[in-house]
Protein backbone atom coordinates (compact mmCIF):
# COMPACT_ATOMS: atom_id res chain seq x y z
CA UNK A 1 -7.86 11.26 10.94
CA UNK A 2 -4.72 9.59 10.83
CA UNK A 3 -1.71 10.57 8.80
CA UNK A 4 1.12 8.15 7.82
CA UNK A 5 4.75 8.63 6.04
CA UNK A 6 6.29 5.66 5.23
CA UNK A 7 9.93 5.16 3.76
CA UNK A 8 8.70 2.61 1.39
CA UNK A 9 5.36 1.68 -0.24
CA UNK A 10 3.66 -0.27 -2.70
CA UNK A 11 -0.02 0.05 -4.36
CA UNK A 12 -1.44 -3.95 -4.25
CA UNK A 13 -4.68 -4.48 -6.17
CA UNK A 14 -7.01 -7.18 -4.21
CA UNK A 15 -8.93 -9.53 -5.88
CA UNK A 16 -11.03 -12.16 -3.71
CA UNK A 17 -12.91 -14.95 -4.84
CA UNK A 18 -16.31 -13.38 -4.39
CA UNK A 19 -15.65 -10.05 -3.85
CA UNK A 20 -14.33 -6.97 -6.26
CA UNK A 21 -11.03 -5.65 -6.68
CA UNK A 22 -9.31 -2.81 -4.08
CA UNK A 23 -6.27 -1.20 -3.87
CA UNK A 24 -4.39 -0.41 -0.68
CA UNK A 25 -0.89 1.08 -0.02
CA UNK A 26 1.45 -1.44 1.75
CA UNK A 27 3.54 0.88 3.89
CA UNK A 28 7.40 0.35 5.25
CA UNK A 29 9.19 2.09 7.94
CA UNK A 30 12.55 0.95 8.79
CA UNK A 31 13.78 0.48 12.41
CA UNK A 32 15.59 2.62 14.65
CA UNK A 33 18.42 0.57 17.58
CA UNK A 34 15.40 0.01 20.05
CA UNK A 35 13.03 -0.71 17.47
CA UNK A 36 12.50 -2.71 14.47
CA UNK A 37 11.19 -2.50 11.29
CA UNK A 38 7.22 -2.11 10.35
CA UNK A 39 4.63 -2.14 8.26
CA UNK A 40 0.71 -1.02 7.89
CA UNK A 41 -1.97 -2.14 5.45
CA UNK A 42 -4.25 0.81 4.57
CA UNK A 43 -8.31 0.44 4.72
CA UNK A 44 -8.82 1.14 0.97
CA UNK A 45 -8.02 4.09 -1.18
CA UNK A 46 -11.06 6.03 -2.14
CA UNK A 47 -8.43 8.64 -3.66
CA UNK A 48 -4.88 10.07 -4.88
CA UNK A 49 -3.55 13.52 -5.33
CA UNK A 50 -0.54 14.70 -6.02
CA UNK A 51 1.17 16.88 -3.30
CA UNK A 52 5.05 18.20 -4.65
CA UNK A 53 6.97 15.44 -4.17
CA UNK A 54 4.36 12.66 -2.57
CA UNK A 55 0.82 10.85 -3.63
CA UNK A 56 -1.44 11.36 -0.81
CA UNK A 57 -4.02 8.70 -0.84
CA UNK A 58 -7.16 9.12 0.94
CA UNK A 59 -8.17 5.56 2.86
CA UNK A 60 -11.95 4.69 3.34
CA UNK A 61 -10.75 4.68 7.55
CA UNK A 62 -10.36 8.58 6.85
CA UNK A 63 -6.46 8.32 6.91
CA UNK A 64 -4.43 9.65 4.79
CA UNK A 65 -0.55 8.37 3.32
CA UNK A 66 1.85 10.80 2.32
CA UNK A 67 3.74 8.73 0.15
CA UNK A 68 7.41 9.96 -1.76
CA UNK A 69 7.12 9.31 -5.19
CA UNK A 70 10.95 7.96 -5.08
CA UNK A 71 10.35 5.59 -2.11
CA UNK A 72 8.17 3.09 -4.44
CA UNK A 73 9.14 -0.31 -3.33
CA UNK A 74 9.52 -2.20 0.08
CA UNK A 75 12.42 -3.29 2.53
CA UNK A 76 13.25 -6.66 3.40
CA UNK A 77 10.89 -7.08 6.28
CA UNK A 78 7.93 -5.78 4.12
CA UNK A 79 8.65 -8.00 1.43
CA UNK A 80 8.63 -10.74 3.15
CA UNK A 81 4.89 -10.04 5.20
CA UNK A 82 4.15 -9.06 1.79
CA UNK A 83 4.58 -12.51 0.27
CA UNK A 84 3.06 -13.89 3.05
CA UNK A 85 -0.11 -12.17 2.18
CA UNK A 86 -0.22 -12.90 -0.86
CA UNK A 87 0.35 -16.40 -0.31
CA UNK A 88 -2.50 -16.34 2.27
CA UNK A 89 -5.08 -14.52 -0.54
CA UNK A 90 -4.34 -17.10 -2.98
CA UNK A 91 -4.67 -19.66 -0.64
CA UNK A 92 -7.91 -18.84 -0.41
CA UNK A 93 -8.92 -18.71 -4.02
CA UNK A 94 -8.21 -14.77 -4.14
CA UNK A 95 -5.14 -12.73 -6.09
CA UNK A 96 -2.71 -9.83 -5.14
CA UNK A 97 -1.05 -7.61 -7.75
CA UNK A 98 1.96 -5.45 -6.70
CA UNK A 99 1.19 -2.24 -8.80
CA UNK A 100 3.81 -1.19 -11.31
CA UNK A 101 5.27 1.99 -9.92
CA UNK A 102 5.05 3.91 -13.02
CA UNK A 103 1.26 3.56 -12.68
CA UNK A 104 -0.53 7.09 -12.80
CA UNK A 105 -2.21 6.63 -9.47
CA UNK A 106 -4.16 10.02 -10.29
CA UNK A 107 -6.19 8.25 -12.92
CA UNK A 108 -7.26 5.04 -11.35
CA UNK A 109 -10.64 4.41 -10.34
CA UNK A 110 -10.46 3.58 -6.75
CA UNK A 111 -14.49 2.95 -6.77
């Protein structure tokens, strides 16, 4: 199991043309002086609890993102992969929602 803590993150919703809506956390780390910025696309979320001050969601790969509920939102490297994928999804006849971040990510069904 794999656990990640990003700096910033996002909840998309994933709609393809044939196939049913998912959500996955779009994770942000910002760079260091030898290294750059990053980013990871979870498996899935199966689940969300709420841990102090950070959502942990459970992915279908069996990791886990700790995720600070301030941090909502991405950095400038993020956002632009980000549009990229979501240009590439609708591309191909599919849609990506950026979750709002006041959404109560305790009470969606991840199913």
């Amino acid at each position: 199991m794999s656990e990640y803590y990003p700096d910033k993150w996002v909840v998309i919703k994933i709609t393809g043309k044939d196939t049913p809506s998912i959500y996955k956390v779009f994770a942000c780390w910002f760079g260091g002086y030898l290294d750059g910025d990053s980013w990871k696309l979870n498996s899935g979320i199966t689940s969300a609890t709420l841990d102090q001050n950070a959502y942990a969601f459970d992915g279908s790969s069996g990791s886990v993102y700790y995720c600070g509920i301030h941090k909502y939102g991405t950095n400038m490297y993020g956002q632009g992969i980000l549009n990229n994928l979501i240009d590439k999804v609708e591309k191909n006849g599919g849609q990506v929602v950026i979750m709002p971040e006041n959404t109560n990510w305790l009470e969606l069904d991840y199913a």
